[in-house]
Each structure stands twice: as structure tokens, then as C-alpha cells.
C-alpha atoms as a PDB file:
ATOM      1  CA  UNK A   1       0.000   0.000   0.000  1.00  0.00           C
ATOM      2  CA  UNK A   2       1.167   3.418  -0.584  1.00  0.00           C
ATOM      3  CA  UNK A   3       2.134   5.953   1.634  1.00  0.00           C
ATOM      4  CA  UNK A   4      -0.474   8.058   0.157  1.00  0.00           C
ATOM      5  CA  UNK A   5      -3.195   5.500   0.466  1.00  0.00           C
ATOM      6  CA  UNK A   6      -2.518   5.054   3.991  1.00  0.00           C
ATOM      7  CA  UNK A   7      -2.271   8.822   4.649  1.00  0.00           C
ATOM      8  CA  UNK A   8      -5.584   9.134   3.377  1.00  0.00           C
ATOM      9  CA  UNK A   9      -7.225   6.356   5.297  1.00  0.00           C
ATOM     10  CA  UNK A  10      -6.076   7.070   8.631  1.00  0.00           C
ATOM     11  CA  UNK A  11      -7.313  11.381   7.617  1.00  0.00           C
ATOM     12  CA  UNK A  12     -10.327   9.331   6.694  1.00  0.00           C
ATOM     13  CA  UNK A  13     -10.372   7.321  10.046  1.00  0.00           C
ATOM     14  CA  UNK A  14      -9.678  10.801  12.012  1.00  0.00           C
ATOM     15  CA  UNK A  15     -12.341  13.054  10.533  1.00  0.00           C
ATOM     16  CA  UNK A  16     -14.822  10.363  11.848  1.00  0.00           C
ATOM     17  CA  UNK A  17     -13.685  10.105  15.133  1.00  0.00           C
ATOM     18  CA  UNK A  18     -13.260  13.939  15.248  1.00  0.00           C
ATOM     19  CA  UNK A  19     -17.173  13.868  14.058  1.00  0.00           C
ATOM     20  CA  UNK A  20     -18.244  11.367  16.409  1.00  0.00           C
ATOM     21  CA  UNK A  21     -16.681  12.878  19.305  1.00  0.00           C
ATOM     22  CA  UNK A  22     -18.578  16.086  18.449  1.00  0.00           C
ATOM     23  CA  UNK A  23     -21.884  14.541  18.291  1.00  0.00           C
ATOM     24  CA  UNK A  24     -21.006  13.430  21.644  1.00  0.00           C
ATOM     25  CA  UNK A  25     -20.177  16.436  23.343  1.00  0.00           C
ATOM     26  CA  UNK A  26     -23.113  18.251  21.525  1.00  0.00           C
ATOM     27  CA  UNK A  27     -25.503  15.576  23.020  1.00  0.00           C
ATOM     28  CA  UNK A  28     -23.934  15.902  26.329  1.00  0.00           C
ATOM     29  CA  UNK A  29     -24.023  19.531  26.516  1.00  0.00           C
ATOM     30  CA  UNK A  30     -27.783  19.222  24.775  1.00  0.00           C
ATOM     31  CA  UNK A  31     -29.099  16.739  27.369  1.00  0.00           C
ATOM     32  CA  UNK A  32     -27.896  19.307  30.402  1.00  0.00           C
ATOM     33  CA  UNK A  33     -29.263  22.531  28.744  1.00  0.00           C
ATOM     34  CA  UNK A  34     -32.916  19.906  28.320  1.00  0.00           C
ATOM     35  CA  UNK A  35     -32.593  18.852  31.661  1.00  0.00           C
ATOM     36  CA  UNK A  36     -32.190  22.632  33.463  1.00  0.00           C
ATOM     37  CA  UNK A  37     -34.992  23.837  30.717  1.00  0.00           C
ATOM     38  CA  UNK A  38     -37.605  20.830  32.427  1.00  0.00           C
ATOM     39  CA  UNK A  39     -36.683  21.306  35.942  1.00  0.00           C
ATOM     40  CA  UNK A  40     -37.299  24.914  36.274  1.00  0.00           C
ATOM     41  CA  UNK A  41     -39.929  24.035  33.862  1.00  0.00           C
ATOM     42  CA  UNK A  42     -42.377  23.461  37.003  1.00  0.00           C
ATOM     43  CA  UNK A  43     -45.483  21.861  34.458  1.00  0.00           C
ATOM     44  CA  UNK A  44     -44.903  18.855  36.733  1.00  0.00           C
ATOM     45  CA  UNK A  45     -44.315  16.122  33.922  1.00  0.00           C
ATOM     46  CA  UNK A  46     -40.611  15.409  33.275  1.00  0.00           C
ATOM     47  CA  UNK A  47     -40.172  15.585  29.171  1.00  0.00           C
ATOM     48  CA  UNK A  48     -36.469  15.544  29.110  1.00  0.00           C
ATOM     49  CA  UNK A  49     -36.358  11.626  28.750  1.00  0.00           C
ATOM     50  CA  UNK A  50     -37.507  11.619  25.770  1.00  0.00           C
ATOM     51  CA  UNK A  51     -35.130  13.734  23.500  1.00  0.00           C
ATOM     52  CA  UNK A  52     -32.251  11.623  26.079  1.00  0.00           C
ATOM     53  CA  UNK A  53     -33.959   8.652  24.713  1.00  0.00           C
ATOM     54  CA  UNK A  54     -34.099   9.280  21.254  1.00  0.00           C
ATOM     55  CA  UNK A  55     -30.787  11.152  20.379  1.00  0.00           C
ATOM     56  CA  UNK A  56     -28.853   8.906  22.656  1.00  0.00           C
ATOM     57  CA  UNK A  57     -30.239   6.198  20.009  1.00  0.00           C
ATOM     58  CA  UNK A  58     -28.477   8.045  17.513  1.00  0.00           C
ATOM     59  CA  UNK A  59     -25.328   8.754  19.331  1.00  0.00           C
ATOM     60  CA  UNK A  60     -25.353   4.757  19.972  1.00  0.00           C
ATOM     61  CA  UNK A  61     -25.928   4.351  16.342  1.00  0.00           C
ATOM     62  CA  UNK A  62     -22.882   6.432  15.424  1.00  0.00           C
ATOM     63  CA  UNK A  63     -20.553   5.168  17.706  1.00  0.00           C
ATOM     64  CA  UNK A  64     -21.498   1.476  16.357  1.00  0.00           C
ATOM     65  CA  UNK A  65     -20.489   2.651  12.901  1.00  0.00           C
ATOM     66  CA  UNK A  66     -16.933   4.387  14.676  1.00  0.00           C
ATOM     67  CA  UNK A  67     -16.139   1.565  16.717  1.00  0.00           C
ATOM     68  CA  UNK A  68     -18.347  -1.402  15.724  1.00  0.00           C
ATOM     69  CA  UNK A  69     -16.258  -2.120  12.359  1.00  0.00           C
ATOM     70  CA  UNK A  70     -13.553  -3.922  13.792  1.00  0.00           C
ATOM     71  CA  UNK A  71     -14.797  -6.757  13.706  1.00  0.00           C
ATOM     72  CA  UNK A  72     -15.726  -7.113  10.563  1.00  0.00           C
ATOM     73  CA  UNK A  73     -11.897  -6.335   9.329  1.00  0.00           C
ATOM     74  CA  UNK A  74     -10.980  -9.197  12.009  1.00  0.00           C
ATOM     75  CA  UNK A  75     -12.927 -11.674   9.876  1.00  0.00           C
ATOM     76  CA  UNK A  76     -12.358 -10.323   6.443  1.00  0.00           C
ATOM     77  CA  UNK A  77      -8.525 -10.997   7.224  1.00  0.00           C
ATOM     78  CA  UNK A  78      -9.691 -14.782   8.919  1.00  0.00           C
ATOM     79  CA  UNK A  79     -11.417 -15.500   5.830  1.00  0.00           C
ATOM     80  CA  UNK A  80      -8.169 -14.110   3.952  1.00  0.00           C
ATOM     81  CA  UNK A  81      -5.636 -16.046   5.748  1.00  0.00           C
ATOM     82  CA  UNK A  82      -7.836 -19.251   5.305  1.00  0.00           C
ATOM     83  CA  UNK A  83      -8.075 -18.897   1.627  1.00  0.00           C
ATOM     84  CA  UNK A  84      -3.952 -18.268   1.359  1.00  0.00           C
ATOM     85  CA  UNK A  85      -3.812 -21.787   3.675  1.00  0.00           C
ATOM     86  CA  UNK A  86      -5.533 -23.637   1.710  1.00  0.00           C
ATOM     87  CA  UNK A  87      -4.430 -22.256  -1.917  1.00  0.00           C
ATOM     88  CA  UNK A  88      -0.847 -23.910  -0.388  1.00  0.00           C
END
């Protein structure tokens, strides 16, 4: 592989941690700012779970496609390596 090739994947690889990390801190900071909003709030239902809820499904979702990946490149290379063995 080329040095170019692998400069570009691992920019690749950094601009989506950089964005996950930023959905995360924006959800963080989101979820306080909801939760101050509903407790002076006083209407005497808490509503804040719900945004927490369904953003936080999000979030999830986008960290699975950050981190969740690996192991599918753990079995793509299993399946590799078996394929070399038995070609020998």
C-alpha cells in the first residue's frame, strides 16, 4: 500500500472520530441545557427523557459505525488467511 493510500485512510479514520466525538459532546451539553430547561420548567411532567432517549439512540448508532467495524476487518482478514492456507 502506498504511503499516500494510507495517509488518506487514517485522515479518513480521524475526521470520523473527530465527528463522532462532536456529536457526543453536543448531546452531552444538549441533554444538560434539556434537563435545566424541564426542571425549572415546574409543568410537573418530566419531558427531558424523551429527547435523552431518542438522540442517545443516535449517538449509539454512530458510535457502532466508529467503533463497531472492527470486527468485521478481524474476519475479512480470517477468511483471507484461510483462503492463502488452503491455496498452499
Amino acid at each position: 500500500m502506498e504511503e499516500r493510500e494510507k495517509y488518506e485512510r487514517a485522515e479518513r479514520r480521524v475526521k470520523q472520530l473527530k465527528s463522532f466525538y462532536s456529536h457526543l459532546v453536543t448531546y452531552i451539553g444538549g441533554m444538560v441545557v434539556l434537563f435545566f430547561v424541564d426542571y425549572t420548567d415546574r409543568g410537573g411532567t418530566w419531558w427531558f427523557y424523551w429527547p435523552l432517549l431518542g438522540w442517545g439512540v443516535a449517538v449509539a448508532i454512530h458510535a457502532f459505525e466508529t467503533f463497531g467495524t472492527g470486527w468485521e476487518k478481524k474476519k475479512i482478514r480470517q477468511l483471507l488467511e484461510k483462503e492463502e492456507r488452503e491455496e498452499q
